[in-house]
PDB file of N, CA and C in Angstrom:
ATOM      1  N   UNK A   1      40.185  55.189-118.817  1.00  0.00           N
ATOM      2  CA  UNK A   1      39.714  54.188-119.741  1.00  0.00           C
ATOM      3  C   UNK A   1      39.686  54.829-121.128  1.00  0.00           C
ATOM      4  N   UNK A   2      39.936  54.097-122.013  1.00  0.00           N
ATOM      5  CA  UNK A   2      40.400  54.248-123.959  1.00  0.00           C
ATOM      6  C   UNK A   2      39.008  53.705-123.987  1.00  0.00           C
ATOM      7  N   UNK A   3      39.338  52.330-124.161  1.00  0.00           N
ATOM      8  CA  UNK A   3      38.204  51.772-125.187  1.00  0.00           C
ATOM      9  C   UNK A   3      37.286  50.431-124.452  1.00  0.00           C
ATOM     10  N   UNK A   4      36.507  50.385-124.796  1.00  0.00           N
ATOM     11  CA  UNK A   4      35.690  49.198-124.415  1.00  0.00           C
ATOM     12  C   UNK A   4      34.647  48.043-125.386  1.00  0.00           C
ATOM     13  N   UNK A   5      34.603  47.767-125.275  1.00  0.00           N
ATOM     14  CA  UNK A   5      33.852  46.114-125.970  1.00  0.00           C
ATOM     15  C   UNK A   5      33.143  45.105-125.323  1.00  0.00           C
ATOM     16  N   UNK A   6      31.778  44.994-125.487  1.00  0.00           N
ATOM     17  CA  UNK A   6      31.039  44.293-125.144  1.00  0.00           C
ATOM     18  C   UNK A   6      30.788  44.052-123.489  1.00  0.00           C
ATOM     19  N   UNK A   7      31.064  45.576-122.755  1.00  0.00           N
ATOM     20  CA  UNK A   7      31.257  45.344-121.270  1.00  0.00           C
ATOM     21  C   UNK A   7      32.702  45.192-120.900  1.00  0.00           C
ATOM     22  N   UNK A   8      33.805  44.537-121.577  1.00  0.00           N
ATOM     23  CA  UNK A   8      34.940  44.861-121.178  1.00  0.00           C
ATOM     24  C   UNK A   8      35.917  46.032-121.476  1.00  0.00           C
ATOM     25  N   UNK A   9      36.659  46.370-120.292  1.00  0.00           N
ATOM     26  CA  UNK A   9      37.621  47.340-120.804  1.00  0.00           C
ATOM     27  C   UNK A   9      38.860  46.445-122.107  1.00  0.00           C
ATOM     28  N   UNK A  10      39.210  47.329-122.762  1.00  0.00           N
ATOM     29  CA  UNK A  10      40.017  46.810-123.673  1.00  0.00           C
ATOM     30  C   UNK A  10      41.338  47.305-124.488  1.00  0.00           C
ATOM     31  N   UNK A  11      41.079  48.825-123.407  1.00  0.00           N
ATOM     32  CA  UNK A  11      42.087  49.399-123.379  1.00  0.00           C
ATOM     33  C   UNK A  11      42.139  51.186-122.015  1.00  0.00           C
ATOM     34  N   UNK A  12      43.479  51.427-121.668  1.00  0.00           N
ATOM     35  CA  UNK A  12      43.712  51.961-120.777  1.00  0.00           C
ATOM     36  C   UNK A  12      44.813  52.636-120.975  1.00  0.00           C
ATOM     37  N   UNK A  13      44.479  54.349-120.560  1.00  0.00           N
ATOM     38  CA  UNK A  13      46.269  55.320-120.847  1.00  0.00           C
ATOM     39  C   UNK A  13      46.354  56.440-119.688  1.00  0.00           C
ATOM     40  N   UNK A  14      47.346  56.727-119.546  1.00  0.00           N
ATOM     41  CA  UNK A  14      47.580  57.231-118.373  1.00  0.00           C
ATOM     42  C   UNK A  14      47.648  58.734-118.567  1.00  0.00           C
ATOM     43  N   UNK A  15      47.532  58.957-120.193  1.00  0.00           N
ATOM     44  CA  UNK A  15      47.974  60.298-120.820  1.00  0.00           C
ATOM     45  C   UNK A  15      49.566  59.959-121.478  1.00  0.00           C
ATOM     46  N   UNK A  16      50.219  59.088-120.584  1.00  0.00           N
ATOM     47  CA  UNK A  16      51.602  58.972-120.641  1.00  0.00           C
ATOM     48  C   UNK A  16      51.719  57.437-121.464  1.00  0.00           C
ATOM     49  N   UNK A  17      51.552  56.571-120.977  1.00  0.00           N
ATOM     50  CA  UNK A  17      51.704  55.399-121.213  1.00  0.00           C
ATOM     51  C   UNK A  17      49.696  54.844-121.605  1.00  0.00           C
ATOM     52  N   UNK A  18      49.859  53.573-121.993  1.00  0.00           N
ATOM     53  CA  UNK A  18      48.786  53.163-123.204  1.00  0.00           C
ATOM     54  C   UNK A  18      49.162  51.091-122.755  1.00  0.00           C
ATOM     55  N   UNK A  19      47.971  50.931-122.175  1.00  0.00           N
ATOM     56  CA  UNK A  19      47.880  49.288-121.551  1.00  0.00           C
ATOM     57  C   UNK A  19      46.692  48.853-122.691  1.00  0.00           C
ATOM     58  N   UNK A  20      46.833  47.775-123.355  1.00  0.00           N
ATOM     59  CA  UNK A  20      45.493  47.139-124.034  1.00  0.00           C
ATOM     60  C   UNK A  20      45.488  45.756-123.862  1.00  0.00           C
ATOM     61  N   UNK A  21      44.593  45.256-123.653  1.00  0.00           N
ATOM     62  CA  UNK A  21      44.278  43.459-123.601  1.00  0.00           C
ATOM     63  C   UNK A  21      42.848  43.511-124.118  1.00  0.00           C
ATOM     64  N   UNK A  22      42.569  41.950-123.687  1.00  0.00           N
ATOM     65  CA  UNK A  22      41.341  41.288-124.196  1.00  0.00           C
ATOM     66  C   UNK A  22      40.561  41.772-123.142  1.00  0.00           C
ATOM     67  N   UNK A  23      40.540  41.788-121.870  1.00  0.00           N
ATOM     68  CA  UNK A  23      39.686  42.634-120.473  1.00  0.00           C
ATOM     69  C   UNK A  23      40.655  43.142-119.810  1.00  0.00           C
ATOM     70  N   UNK A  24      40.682  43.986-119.654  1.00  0.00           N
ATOM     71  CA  UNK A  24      41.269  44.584-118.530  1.00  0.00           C
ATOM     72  C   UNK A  24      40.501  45.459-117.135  1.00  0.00           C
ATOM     73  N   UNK A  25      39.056  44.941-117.158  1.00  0.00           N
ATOM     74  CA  UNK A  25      38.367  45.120-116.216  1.00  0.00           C
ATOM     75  C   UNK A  25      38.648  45.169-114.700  1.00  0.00           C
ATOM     76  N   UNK A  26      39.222  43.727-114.532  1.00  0.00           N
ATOM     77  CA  UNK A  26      39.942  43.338-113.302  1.00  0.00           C
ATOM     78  C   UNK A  26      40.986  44.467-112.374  1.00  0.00           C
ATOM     79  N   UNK A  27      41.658  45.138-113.507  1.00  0.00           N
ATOM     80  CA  UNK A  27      42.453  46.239-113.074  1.00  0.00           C
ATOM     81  C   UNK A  27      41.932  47.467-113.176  1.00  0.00           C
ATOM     82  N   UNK A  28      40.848  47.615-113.409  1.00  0.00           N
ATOM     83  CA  UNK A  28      40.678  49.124-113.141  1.00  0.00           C
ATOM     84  C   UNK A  28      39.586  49.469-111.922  1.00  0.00           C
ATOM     85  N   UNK A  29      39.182  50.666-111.425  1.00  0.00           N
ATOM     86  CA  UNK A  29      38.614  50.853-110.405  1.00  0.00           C
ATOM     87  C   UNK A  29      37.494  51.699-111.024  1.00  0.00           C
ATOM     88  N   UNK A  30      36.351  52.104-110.302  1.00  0.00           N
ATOM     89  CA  UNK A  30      35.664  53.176-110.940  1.00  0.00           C
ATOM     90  C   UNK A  30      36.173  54.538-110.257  1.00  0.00           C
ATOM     91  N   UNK A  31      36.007  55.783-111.242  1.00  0.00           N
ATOM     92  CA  UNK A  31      36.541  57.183-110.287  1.00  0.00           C
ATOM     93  C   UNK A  31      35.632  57.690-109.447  1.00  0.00           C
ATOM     94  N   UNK A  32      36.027  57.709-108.292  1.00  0.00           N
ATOM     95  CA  UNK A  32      35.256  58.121-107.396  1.00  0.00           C
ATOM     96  C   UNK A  32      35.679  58.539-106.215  1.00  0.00           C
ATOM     97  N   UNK A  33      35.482  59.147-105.310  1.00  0.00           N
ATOM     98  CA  UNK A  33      35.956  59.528-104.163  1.00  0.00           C
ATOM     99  C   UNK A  33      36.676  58.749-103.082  1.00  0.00           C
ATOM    100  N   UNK A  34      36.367  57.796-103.223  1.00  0.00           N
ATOM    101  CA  UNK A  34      36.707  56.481-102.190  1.00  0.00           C
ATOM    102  C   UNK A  34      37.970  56.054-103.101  1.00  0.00           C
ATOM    103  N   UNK A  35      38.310  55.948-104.240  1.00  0.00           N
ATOM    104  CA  UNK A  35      39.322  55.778-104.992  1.00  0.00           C
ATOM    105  C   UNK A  35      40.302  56.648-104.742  1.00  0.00           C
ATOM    106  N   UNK A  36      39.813  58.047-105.244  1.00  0.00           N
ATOM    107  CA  UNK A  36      40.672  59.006-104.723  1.00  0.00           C
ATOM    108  C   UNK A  36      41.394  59.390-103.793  1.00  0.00           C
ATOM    109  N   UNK A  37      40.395  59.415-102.582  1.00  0.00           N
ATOM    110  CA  UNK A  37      41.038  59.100-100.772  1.00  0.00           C
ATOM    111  C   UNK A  37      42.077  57.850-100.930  1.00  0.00           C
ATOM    112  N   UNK A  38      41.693  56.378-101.620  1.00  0.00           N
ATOM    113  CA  UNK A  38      42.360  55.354-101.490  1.00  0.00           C
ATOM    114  C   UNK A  38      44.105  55.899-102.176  1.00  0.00           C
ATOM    115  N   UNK A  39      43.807  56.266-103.367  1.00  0.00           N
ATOM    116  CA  UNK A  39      45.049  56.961-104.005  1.00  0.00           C
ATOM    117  C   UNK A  39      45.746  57.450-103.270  1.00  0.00           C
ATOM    118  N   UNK A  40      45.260  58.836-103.125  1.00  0.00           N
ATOM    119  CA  UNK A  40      46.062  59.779-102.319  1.00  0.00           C
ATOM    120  C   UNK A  40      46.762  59.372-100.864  1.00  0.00           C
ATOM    121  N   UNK A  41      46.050  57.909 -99.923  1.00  0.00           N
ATOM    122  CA  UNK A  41      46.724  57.294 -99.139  1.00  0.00           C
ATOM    123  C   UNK A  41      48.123  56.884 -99.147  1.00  0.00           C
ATOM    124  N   UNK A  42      47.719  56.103-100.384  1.00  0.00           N
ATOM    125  CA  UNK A  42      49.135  55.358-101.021  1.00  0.00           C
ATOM    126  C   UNK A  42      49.942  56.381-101.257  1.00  0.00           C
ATOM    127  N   UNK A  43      49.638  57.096-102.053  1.00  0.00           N
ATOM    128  CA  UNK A  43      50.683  58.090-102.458  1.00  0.00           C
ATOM    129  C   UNK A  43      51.438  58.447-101.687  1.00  0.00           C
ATOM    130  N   UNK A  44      50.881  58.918-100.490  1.00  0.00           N
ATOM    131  CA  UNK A  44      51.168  59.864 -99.285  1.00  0.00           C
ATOM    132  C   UNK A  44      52.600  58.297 -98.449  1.00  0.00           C
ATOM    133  N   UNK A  45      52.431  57.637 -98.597  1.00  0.00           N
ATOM    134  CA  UNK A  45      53.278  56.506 -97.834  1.00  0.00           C
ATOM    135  C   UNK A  45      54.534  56.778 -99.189  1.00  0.00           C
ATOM    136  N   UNK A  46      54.096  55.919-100.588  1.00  0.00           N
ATOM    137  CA  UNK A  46      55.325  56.055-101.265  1.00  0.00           C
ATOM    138  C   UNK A  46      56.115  57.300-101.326  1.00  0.00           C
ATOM    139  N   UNK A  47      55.841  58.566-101.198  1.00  0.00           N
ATOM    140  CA  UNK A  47      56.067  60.120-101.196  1.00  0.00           C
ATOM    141  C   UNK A  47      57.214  59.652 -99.915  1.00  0.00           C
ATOM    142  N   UNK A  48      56.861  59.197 -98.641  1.00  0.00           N
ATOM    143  CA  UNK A  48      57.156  59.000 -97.591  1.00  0.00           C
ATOM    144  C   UNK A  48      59.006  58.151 -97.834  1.00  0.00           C
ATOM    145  N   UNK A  49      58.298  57.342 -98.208  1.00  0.00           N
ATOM    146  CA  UNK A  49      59.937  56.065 -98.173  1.00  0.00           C
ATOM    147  C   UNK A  49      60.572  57.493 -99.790  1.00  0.00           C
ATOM    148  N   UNK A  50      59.943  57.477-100.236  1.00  0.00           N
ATOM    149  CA  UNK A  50      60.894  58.056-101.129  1.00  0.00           C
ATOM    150  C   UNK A  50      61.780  59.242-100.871  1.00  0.00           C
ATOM    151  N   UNK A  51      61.407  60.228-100.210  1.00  0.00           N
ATOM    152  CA  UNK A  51      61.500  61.221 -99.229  1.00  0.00           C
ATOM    153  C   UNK A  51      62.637  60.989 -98.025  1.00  0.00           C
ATOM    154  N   UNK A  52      62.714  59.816 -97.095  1.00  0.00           N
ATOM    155  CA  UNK A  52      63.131  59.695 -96.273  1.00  0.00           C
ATOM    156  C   UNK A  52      65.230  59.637 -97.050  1.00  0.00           C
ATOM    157  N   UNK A  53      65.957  60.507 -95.467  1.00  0.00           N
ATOM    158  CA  UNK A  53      67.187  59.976 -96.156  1.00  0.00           C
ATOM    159  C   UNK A  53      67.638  58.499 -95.891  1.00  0.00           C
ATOM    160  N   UNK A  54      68.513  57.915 -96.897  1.00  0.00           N
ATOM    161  CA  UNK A  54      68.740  57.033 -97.057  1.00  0.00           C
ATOM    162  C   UNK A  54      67.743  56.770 -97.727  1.00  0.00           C
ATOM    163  N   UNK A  55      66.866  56.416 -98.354  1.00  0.00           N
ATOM    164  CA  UNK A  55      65.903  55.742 -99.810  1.00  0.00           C
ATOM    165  C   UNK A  55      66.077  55.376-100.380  1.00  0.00           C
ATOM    166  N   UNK A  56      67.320  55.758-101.080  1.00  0.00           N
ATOM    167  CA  UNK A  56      68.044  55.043-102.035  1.00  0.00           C
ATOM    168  C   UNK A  56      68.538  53.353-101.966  1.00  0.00           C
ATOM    169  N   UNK A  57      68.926  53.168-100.658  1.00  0.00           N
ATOM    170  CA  UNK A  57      69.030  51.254-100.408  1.00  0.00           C
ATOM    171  C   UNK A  57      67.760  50.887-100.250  1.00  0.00           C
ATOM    172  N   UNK A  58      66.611  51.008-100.150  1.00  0.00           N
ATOM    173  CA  UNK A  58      65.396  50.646 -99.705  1.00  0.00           C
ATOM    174  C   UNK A  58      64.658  49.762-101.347  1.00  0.00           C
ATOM    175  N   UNK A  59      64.056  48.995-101.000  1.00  0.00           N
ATOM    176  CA  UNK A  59      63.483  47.719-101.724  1.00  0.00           C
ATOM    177  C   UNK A  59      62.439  48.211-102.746  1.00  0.00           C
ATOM    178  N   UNK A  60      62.786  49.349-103.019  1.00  0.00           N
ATOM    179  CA  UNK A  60      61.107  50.102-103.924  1.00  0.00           C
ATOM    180  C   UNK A  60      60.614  49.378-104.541  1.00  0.00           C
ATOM    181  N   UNK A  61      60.576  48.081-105.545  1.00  0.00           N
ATOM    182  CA  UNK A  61      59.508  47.670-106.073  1.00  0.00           C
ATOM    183  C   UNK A  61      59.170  47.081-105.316  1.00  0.00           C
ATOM    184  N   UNK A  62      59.232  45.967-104.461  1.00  0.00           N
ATOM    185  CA  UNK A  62      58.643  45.091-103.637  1.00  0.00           C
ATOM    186  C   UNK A  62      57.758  46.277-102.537  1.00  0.00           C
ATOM    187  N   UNK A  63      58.547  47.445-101.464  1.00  0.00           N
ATOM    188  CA  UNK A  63      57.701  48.287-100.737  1.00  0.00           C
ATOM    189  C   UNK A  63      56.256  48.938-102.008  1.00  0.00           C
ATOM    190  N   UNK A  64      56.617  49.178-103.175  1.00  0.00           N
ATOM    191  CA  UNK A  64      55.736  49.597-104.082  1.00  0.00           C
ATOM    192  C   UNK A  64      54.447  48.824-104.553  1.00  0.00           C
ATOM    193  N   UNK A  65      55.095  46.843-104.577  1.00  0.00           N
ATOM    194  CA  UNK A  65      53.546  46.193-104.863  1.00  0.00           C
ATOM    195  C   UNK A  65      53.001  46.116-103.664  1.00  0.00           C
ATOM    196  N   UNK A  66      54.018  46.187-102.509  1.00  0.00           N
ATOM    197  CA  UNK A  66      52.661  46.005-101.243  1.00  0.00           C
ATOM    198  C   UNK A  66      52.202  47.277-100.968  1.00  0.00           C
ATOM    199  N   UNK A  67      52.326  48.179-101.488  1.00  0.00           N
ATOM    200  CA  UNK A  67      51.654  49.439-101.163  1.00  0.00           C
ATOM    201  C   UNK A  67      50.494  49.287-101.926  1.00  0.00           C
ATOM    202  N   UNK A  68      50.273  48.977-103.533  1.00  0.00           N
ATOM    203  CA  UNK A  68      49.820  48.585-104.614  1.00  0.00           C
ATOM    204  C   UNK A  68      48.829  47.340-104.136  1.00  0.00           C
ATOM    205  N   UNK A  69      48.859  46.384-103.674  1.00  0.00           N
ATOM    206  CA  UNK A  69      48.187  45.289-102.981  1.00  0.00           C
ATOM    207  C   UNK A  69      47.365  45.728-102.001  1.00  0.00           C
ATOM    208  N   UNK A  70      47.877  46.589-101.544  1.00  0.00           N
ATOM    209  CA  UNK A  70      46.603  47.581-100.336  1.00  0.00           C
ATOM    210  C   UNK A  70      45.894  48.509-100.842  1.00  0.00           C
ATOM    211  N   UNK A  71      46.206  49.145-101.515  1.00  0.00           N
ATOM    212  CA  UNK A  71      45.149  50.023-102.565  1.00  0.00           C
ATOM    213  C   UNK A  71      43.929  49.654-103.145  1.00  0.00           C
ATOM    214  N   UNK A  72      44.603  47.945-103.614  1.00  0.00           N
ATOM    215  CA  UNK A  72      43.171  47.156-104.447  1.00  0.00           C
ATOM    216  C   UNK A  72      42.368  46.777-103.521  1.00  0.00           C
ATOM    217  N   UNK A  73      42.717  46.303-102.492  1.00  0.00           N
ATOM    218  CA  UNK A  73      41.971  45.620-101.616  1.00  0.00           C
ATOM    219  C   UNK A  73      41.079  46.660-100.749  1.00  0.00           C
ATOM    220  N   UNK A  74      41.895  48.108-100.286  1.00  0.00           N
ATOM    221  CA  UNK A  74      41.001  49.324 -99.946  1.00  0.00           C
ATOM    222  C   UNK A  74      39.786  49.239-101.106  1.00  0.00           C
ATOM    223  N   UNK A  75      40.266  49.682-102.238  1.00  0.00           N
ATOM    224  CA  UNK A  75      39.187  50.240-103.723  1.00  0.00           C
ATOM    225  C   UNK A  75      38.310  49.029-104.007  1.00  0.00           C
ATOM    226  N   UNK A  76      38.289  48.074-103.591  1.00  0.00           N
ATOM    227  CA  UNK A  76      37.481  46.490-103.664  1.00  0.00           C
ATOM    228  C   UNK A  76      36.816  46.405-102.308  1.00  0.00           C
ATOM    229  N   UNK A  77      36.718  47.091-101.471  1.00  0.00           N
ATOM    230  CA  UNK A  77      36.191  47.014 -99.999  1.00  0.00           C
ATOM    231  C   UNK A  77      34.793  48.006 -99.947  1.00  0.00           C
ATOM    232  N   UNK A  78      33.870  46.993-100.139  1.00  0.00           N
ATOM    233  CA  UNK A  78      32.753  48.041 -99.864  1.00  0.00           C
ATOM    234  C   UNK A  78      32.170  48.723 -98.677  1.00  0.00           C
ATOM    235  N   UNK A  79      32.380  47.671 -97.858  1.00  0.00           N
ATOM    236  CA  UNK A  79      31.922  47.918 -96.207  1.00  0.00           C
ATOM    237  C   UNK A  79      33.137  49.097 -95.649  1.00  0.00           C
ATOM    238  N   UNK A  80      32.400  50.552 -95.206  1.00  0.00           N
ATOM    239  CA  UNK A  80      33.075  51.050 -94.673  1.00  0.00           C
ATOM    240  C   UNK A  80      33.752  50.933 -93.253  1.00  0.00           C
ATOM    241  N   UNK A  81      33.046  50.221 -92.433  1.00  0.00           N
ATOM    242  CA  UNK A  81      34.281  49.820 -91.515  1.00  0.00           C
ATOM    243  C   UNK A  81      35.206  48.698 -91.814  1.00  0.00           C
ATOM    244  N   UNK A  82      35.150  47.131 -92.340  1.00  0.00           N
ATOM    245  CA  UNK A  82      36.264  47.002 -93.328  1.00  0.00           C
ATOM    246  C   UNK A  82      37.382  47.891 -94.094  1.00  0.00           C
ATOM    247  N   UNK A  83      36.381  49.206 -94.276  1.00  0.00           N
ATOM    248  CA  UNK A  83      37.878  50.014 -95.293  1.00  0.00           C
ATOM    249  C   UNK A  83      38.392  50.563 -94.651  1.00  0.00           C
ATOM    250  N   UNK A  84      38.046  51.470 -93.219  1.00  0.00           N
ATOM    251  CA  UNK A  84      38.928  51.468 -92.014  1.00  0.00           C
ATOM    252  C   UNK A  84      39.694  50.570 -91.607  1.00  0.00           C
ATOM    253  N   UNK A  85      39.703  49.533 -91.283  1.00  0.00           N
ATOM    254  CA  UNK A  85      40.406  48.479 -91.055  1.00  0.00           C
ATOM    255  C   UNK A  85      41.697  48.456 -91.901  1.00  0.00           C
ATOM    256  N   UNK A  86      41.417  48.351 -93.654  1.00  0.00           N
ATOM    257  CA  UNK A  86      42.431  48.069 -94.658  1.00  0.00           C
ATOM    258  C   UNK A  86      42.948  49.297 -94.285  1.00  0.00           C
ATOM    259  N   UNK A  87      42.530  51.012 -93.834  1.00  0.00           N
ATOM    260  CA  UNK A  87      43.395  52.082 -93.983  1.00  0.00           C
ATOM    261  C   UNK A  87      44.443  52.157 -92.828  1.00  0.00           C
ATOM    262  N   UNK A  88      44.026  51.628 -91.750  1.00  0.00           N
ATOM    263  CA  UNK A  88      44.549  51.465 -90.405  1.00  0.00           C
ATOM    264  C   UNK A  88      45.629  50.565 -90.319  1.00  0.00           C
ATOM    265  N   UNK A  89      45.495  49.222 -91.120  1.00  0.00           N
ATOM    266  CA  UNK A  89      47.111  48.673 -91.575  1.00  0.00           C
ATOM    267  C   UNK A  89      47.885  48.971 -92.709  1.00  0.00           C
ATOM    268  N   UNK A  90      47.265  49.974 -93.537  1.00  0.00           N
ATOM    269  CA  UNK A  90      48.341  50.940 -94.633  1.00  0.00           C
ATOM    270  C   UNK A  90      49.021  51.680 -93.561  1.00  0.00           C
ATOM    271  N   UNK A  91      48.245  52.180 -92.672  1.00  0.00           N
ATOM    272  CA  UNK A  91      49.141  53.427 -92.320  1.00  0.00           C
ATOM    273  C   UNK A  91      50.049  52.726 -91.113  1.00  0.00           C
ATOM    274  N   UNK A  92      49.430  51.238 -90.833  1.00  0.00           N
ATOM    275  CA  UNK A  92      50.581  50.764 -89.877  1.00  0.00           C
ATOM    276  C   UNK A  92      52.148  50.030 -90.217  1.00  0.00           C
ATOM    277  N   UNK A  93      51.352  49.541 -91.911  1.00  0.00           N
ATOM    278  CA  UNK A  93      52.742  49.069 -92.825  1.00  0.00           C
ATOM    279  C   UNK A  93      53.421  51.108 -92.757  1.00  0.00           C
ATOM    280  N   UNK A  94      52.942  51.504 -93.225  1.00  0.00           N
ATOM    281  CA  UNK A  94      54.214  52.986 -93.733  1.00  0.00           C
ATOM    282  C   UNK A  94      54.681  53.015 -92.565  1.00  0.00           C
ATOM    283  N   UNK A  95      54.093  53.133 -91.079  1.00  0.00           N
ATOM    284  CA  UNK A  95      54.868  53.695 -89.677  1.00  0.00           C
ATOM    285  C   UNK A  95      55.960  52.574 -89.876  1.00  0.00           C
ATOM    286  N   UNK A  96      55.590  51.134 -89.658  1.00  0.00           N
ATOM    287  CA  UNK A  96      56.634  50.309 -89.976  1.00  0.00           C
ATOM    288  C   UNK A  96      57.972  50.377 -90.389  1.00  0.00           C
ATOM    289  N   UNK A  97      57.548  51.142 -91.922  1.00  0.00           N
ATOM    290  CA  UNK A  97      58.961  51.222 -92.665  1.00  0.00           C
ATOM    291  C   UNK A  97      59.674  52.079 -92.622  1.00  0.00           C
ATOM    292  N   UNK A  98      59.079  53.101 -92.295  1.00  0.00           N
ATOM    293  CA  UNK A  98      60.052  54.390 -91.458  1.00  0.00           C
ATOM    294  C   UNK A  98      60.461  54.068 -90.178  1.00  0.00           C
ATOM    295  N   UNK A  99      59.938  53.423 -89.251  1.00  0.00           N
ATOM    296  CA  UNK A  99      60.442  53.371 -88.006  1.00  0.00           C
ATOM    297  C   UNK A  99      61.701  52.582 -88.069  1.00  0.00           C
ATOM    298  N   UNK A 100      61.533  51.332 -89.053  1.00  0.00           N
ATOM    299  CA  UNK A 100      62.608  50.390 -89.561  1.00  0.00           C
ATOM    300  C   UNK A 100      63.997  51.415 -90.311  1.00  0.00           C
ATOM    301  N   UNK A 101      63.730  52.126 -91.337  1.00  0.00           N
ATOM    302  CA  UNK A 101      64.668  53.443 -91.817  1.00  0.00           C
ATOM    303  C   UNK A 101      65.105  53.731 -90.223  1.00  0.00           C
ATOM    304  N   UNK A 102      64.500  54.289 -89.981  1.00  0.00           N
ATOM    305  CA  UNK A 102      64.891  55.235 -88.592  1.00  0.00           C
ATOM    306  C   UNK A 102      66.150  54.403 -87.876  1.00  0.00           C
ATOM    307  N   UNK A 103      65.446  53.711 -87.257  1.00  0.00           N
ATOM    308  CA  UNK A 103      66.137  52.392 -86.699  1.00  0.00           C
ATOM    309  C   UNK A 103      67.791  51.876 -87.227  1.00  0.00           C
ATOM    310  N   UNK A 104      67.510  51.981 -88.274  1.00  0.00           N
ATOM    311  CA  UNK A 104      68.723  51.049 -89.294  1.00  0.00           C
ATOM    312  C   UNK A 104      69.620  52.261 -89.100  1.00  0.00           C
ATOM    313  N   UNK A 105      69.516  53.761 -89.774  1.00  0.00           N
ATOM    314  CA  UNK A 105      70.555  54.764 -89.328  1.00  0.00           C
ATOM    315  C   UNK A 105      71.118  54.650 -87.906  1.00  0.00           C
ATOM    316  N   UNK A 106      70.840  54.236 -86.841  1.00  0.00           N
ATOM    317  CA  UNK A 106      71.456  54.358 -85.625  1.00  0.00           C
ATOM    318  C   UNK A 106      72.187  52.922 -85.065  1.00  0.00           C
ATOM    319  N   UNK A 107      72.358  52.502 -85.924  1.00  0.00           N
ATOM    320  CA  UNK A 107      73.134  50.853 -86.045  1.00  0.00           C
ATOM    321  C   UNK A 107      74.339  51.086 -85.827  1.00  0.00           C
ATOM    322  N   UNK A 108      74.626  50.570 -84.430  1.00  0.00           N
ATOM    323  CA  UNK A 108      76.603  50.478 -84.895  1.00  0.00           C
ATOM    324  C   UNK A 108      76.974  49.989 -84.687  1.00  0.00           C
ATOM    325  N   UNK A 109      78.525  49.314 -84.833  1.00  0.00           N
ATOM    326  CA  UNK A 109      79.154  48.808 -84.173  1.00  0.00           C
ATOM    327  C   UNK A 109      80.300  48.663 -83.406  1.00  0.00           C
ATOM    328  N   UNK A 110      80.663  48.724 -82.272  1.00  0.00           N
ATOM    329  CA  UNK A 110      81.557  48.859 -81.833  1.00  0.00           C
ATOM    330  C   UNK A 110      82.281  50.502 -81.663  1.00  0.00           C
ATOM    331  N   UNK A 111      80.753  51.025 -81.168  1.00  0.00           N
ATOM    332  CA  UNK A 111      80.683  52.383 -81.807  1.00  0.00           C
ATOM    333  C   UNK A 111      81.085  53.412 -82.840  1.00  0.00           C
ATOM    334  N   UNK A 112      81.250  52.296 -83.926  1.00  0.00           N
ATOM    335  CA  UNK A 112      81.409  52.617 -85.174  1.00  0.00           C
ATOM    336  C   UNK A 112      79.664  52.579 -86.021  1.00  0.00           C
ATOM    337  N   UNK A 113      79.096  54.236 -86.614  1.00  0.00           N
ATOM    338  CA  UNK A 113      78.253  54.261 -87.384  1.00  0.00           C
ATOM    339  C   UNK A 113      77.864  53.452 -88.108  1.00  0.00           C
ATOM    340  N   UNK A 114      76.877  52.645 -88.840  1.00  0.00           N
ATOM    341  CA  UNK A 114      77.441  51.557 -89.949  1.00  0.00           C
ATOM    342  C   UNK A 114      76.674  52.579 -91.216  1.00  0.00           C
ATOM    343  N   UNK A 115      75.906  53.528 -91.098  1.00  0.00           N
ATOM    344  CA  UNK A 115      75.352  54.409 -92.117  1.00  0.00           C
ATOM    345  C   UNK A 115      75.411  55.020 -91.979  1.00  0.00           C
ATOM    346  N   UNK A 116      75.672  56.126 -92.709  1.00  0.00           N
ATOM    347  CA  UNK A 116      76.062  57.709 -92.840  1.00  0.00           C
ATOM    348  C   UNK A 116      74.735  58.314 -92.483  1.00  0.00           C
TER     349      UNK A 116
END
């Protein structure tokens, strides 16, 4: 967080990049440990598809907001067994999309490879 006004955030930088509006409350989280764990979850999945071979055909912004869509909803979850719950289908979307990668390399046809 940059700057604030009257209770709202009103501006936000990453060190790198620099976000400002009229609130930008809605998007930010407080820092804290439960954030952090939540972070480092996500991370650990996008690290994952990015990592894997073949990555390069894979859907990154769309795999990226639903990774991003589970993060908020972890960091917005107060009840800790609820946030088990939200961590338990992050980590069942990432098995997903690797198992799907996995899967797709051994495609053939006519015992012809269809991916390198």
């Amino acid at each position: 967080m940059k700057e604030t006004e009257e209770n709202r955030i009103t501006s936000v930088t990453s060190g790198h990049l620099q976000m400002g509006g009229h609130d930008l409350s809605d998007r930010c989280f407080e820092i804290n440990m439960r954030t952090k764990i939540a972070s480092d979850n996500v991370q650990y999945w996008n690290r994952q598809f990015h990592d894997t071979k073949g990555s390069n055909a894979l859907n990154h912004p769309d795999l990226n907001r639903a990774l991003i869509e589970r993060w908020v909803a972890i960091c917005e979850e107060k009840n800790d067994e609820k946030r088990q719950v939200l961590y338990d289908k992050l980590s069942e979307f990432g098995r997903a999309v690797l198992e799907k990668i996995r899967d797709a390399r051994f495609q053939e046809v006519e015992g012809v490879s269809v991916f390198r």
